[in-house]
Protein backbone atom coordinates (compact mmCIF):
# COMPACT_ATOMS: atom_id res chain seq x y z
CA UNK A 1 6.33 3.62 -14.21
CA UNK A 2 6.32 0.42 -11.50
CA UNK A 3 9.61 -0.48 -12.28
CA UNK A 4 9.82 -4.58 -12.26
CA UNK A 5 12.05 -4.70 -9.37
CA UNK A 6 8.92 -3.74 -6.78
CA UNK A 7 6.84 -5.96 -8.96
CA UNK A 8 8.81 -8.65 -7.99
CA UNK A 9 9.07 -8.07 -4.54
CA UNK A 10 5.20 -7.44 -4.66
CA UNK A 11 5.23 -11.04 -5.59
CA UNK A 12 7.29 -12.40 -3.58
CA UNK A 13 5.91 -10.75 -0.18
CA UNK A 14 1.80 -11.99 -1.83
CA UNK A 15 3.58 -15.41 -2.28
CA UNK A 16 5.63 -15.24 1.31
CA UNK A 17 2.33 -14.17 3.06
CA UNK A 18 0.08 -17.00 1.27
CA UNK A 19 2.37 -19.91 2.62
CA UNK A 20 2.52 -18.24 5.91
CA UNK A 21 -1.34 -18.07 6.58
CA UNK A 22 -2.20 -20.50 4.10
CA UNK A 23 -3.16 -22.77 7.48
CA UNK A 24 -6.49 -19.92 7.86
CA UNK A 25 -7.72 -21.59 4.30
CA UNK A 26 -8.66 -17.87 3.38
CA UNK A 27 -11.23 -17.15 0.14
CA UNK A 28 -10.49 -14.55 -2.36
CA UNK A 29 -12.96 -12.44 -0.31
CA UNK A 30 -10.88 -12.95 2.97
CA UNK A 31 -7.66 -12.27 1.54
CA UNK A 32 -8.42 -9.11 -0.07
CA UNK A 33 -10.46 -7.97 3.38
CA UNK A 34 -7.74 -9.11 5.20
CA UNK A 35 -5.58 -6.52 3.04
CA UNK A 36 -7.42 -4.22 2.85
CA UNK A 37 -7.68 -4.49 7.07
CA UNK A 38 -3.94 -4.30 6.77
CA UNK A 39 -3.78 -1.00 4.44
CA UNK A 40 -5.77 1.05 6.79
CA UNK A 41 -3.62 0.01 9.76
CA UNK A 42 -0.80 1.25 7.81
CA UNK A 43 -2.34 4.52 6.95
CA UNK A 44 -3.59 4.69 10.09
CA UNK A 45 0.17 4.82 11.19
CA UNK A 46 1.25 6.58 8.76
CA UNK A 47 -1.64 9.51 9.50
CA UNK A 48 -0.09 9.55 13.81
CA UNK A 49 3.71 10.34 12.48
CA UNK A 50 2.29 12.97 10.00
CA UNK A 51 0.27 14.62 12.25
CA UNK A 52 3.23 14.05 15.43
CA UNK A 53 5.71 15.69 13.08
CA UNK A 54 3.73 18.33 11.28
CA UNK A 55 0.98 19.52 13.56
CA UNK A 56 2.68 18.75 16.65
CA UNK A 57 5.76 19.46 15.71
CA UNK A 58 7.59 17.18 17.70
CA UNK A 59 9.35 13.49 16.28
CA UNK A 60 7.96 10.84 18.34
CA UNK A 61 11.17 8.27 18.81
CA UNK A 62 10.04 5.48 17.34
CA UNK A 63 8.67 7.24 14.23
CA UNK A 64 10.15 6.63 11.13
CA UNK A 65 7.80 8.29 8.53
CA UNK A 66 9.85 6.93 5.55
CA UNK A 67 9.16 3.43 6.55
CA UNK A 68 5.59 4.27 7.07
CA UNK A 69 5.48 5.80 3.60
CA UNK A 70 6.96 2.46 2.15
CA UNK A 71 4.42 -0.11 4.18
CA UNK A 72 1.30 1.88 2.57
CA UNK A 73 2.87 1.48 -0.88
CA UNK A 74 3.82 -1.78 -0.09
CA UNK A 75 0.22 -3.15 1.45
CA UNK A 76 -1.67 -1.02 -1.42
CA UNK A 77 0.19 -2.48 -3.70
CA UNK A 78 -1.07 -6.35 -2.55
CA UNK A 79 -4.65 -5.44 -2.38
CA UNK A 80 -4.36 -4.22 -5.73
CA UNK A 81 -3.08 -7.52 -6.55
CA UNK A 82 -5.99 -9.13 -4.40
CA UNK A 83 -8.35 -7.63 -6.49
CA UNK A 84 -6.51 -7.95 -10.02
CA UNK A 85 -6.35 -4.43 -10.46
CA UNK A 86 -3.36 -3.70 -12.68
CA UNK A 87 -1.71 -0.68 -10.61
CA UNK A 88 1.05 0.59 -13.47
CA UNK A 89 -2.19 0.88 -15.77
CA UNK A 90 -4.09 2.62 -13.87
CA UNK A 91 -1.51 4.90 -12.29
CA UNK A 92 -1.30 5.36 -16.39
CA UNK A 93 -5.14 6.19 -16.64
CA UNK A 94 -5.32 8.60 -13.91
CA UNK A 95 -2.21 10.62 -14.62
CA UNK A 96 -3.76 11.20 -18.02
CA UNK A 97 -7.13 12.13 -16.17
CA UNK A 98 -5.02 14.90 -13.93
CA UNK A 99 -3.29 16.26 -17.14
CA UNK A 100 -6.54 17.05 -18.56
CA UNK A 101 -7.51 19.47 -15.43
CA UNK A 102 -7.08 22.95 -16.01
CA UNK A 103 -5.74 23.75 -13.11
CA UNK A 104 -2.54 21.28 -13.78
């Protein structure tokens, strides 16, 4: 379902961003706040080019939704890390949750 190739890069941008800020000495309980701080800026973001383009109709031009798509994945993806969650497996669980709705 994750196909290794993100799961690499996953790795490598966790690994990337723990040399770079490794000087702040951040706990376990830092580092996944500090993610988690991160994912709702991105949603945030994310939430201003939906609503620009869909509501408002209008393309702001320095919106690029696709990117903005892409840096949620990408930051849910770490804090999912941060908190050993094992994403594939539970993308796994809950799509088997969904199938067993009637309305699906």
């Amino acid at each position: 379902m994750i196909d290794n190739e993100f799961t690499k890069e996953i790795n490598i941008i966790d690994e990337n961003l723990k040399k770079h800020f490794s000087y702040l000495n951040q706990s376990k309980l830092e580092d996944i706040l500090s993610r988690l701080s991160k994912l709702t800026e991105e949603i945030w973001e994310l939430n201003s080019d939906v609503l620009n383009i869909y509501y408002k109709r209008r393309e702001t031009k320095d919106s690029n939704i696709e990117l903005e798509f892409a840096d949620v994945m990408i930051c849910l993806a770490l804090l999912a890390k941060s908190v050993d969650i094992d994403l594939e497996k539970a993308l796994i669980n809950k799509f088997n949750i969904i199938k067993q709705r009637w309305w699906i």
